[in-house]
Protein backbone atom coordinates (compact mmCIF):
# COMPACT_ATOMS: atom_id res chain seq x y z
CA UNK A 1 -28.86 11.70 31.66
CA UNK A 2 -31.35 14.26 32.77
CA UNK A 3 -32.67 16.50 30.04
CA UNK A 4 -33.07 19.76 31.66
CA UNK A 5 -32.85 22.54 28.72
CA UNK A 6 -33.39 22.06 25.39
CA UNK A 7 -33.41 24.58 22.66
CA UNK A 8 -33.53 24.70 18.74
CA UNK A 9 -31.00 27.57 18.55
CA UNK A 10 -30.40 27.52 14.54
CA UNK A 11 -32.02 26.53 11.23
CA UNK A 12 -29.71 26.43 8.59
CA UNK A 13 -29.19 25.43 4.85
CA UNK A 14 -25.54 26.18 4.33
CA UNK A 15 -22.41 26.41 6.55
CA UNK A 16 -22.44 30.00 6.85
CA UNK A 17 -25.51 29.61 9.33
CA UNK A 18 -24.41 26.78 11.44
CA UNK A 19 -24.02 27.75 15.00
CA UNK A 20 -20.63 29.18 16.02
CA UNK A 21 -18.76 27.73 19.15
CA UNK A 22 -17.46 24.05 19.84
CA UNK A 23 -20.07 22.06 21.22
CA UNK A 24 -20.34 18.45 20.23
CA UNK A 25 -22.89 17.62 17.85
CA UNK A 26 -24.84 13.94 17.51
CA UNK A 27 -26.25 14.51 14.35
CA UNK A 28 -29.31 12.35 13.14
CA UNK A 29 -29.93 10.75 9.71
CA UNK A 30 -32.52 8.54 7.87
CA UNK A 31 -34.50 8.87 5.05
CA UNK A 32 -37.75 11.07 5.56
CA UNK A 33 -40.57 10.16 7.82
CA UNK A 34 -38.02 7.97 9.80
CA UNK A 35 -38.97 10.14 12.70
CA UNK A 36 -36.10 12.09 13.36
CA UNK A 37 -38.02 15.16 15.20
CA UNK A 38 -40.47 12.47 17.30
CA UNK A 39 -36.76 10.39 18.28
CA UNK A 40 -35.78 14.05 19.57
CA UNK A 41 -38.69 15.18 21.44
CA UNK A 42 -39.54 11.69 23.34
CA UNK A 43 -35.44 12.15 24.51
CA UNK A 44 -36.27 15.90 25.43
CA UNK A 45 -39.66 14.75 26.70
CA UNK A 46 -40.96 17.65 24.67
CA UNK A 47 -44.11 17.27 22.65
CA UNK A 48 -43.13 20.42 20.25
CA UNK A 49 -39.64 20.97 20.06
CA UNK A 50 -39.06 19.35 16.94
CA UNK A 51 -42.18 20.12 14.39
CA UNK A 52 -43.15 16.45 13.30
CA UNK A 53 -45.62 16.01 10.81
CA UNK A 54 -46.91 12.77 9.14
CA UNK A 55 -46.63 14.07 5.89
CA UNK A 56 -42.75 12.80 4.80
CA UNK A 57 -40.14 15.87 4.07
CA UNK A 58 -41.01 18.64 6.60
CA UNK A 59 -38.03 18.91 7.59
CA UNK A 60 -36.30 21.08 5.10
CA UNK A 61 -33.20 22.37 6.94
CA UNK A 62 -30.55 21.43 9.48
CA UNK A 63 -32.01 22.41 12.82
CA UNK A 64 -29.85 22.40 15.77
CA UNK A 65 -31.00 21.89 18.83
CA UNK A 66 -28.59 22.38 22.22
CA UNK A 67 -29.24 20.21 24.80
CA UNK A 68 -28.27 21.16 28.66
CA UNK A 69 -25.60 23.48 27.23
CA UNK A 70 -22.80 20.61 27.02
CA UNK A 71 -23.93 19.25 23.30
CA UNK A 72 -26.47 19.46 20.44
CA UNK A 73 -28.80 16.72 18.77
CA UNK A 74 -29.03 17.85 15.03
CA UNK A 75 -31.76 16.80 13.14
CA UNK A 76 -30.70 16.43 8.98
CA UNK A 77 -33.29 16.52 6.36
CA UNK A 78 -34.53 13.03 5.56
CA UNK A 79 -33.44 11.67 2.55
CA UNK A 80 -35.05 9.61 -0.69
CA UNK A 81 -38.48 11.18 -0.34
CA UNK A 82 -39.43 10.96 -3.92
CA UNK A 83 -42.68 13.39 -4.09
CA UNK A 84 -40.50 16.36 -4.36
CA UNK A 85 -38.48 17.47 -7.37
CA UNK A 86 -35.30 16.28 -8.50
CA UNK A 87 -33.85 19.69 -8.01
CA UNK A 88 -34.93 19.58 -4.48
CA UNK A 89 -33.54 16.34 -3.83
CA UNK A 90 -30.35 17.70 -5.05
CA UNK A 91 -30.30 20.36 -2.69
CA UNK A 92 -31.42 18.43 0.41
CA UNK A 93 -28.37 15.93 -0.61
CA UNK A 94 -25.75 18.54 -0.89
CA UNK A 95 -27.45 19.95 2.18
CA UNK A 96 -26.49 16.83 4.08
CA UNK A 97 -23.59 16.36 2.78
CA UNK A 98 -22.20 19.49 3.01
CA UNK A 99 -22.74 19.39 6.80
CA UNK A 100 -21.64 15.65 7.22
CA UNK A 101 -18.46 16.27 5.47
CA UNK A 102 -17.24 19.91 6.67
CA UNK A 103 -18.56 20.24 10.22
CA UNK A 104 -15.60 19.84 12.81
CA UNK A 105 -17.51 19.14 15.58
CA UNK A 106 -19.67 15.95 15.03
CA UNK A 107 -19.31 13.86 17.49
CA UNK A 108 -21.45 11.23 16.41
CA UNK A 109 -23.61 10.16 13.35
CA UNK A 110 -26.53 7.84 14.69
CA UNK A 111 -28.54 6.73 11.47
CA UNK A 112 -32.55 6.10 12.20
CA UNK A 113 -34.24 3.41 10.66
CA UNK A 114 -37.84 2.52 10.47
CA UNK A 115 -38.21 -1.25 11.99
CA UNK A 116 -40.74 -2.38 10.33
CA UNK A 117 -39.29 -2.15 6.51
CA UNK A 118 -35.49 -3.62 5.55
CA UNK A 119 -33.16 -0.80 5.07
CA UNK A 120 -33.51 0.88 1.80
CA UNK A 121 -30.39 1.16 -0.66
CA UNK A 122 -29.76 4.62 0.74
CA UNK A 123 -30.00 3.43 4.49
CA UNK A 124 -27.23 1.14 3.18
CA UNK A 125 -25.55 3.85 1.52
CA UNK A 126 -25.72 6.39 4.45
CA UNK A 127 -24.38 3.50 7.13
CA UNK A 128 -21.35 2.68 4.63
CA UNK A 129 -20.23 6.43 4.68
CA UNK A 130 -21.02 7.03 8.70
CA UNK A 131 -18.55 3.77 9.33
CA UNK A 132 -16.03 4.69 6.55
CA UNK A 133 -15.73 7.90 8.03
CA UNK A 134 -14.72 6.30 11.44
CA UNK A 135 -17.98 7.07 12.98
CA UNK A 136 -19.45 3.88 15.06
CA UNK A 137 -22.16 3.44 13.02
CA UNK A 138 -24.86 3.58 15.64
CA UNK A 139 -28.06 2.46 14.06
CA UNK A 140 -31.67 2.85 15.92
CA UNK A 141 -34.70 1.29 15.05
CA UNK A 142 -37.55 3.46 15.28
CA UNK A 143 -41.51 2.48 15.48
CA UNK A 144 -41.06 -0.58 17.52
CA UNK A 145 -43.83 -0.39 19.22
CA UNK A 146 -45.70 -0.86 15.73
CA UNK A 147 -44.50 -5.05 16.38
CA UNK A 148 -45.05 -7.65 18.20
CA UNK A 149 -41.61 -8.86 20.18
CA UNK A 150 -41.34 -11.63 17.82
CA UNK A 151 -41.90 -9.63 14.91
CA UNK A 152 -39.32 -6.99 15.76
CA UNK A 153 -36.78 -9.58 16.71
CA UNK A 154 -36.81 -10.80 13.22
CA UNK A 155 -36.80 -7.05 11.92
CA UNK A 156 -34.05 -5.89 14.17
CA UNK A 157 -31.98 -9.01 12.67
CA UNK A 158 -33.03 -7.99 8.72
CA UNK A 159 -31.77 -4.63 9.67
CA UNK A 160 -28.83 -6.38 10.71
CA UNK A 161 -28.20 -8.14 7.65
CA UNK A 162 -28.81 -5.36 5.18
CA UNK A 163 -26.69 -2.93 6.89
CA UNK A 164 -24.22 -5.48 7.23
CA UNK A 165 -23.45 -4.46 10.73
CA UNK A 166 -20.47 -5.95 12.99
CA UNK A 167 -21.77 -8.85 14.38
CA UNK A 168 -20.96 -7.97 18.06
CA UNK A 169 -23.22 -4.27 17.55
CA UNK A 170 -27.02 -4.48 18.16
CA UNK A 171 -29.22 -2.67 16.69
CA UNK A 172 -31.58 -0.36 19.25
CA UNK A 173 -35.05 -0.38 18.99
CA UNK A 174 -36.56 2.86 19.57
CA UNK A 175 -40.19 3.94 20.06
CA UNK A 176 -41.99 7.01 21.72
CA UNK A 177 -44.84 5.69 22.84
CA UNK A 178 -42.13 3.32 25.21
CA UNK A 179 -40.98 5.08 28.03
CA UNK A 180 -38.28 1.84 28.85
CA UNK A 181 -37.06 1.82 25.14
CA UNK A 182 -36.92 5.74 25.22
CA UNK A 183 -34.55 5.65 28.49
CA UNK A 184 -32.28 2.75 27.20
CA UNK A 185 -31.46 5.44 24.22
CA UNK A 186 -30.87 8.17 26.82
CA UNK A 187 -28.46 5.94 28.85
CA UNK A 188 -26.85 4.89 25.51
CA UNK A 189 -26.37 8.64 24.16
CA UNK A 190 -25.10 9.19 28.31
CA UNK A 191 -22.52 6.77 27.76
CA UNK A 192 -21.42 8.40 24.36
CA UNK A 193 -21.19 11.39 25.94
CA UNK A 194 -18.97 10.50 28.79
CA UNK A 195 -16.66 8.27 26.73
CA UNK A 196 -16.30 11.52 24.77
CA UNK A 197 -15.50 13.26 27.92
CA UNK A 198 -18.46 15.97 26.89
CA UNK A 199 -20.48 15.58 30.14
């Protein structure tokens, strides 16, 4: 799939500012510092469409970006980023939640997770409700170039285990500095798409 336009069209924090219209959405999730906005500009080969930061929790809304006009990526705040308030937490939570659970047009819910650490309890928690929600529970592995092969072999299988994934679905490794590993994820998504009838 060719990325030819991509725009971040809306920043919201409640339903009443979600784009209107019925484009598909692929919304991302993971906990913060996941890289969520790098995932999204390596796909968009864009170095600033998504504001990354290294600092965890920058992203504070639900930003929607539309991608060639036929669907969006949305980027979710990252979750269980505990130098913030409680009260904060709260809101980025119902923040999620309240899109996850009221938004018509999801298409997909791909969760992000870093390779290099074992899912945390609310990775675990996040997969559960994508695939009890009859999503397919897509999970990608971000930072893989940070391994060796070996190293995120054994990772990828952890990741595996913890989520307690089918055993016939592999987890993707990810990683932007990888231009092969960035266009597997673009064929992936491609396929999504046209199984979905959206391309």
């Amino acid at each position: 799939m060719k990325i030819n336009e991509a725009n971040l069209v809306q920043m919201a924090v409640s339903p009443s500012q979600y784009p209107c219209g019925s484009l598909k959405e692929i919304a991302l999730a993971g906990r913060s510092n996941v890289g969520k906005s790098s995932f999204i500009n390596a796909l968009c080969n864009r170095k600033k469409l998504a504001y990354t930061s290294s600092k965890p929790g920058k992203t504070q809304t639900i930003n929607f970006y539309d991608i060639n006009k036929s669907f969006r990526l949305v980027d979710l705040p990252g979750y269980g980023y505990a130098k913030v308030s409680k009260s904060l937490r709260k809101d980025w939570a119902a923040m999620i939640d309240g899109y996850l659970s009221n938004r018509s047009n999801i298409l997909e819910i791909i969760l992000l997770v870093d390779a290099r650490i074992s899912p945390t309890s609310l990775d675990q928690e996040m997969y559960q409700w994508i695939v009890d929600n009859g999503f397919s529970g897509i999970v990608i592995a971000t930072k893989a170039d940070k391994l060796t092969r070996n190293q995120l072999n054994r990772q990828l299988k952890k990741i595996h285990k913890s989520l307690d994934c089918p055993e016939d679905q592999d987890i993707l490794p990810f990683s932007t500095e990888d231009k092969g590993l960035v266009q597997e994820t673009n064929e992936m998504l491609e396929d999504l798409l046209a199984f979905y009838n959206v391309l």
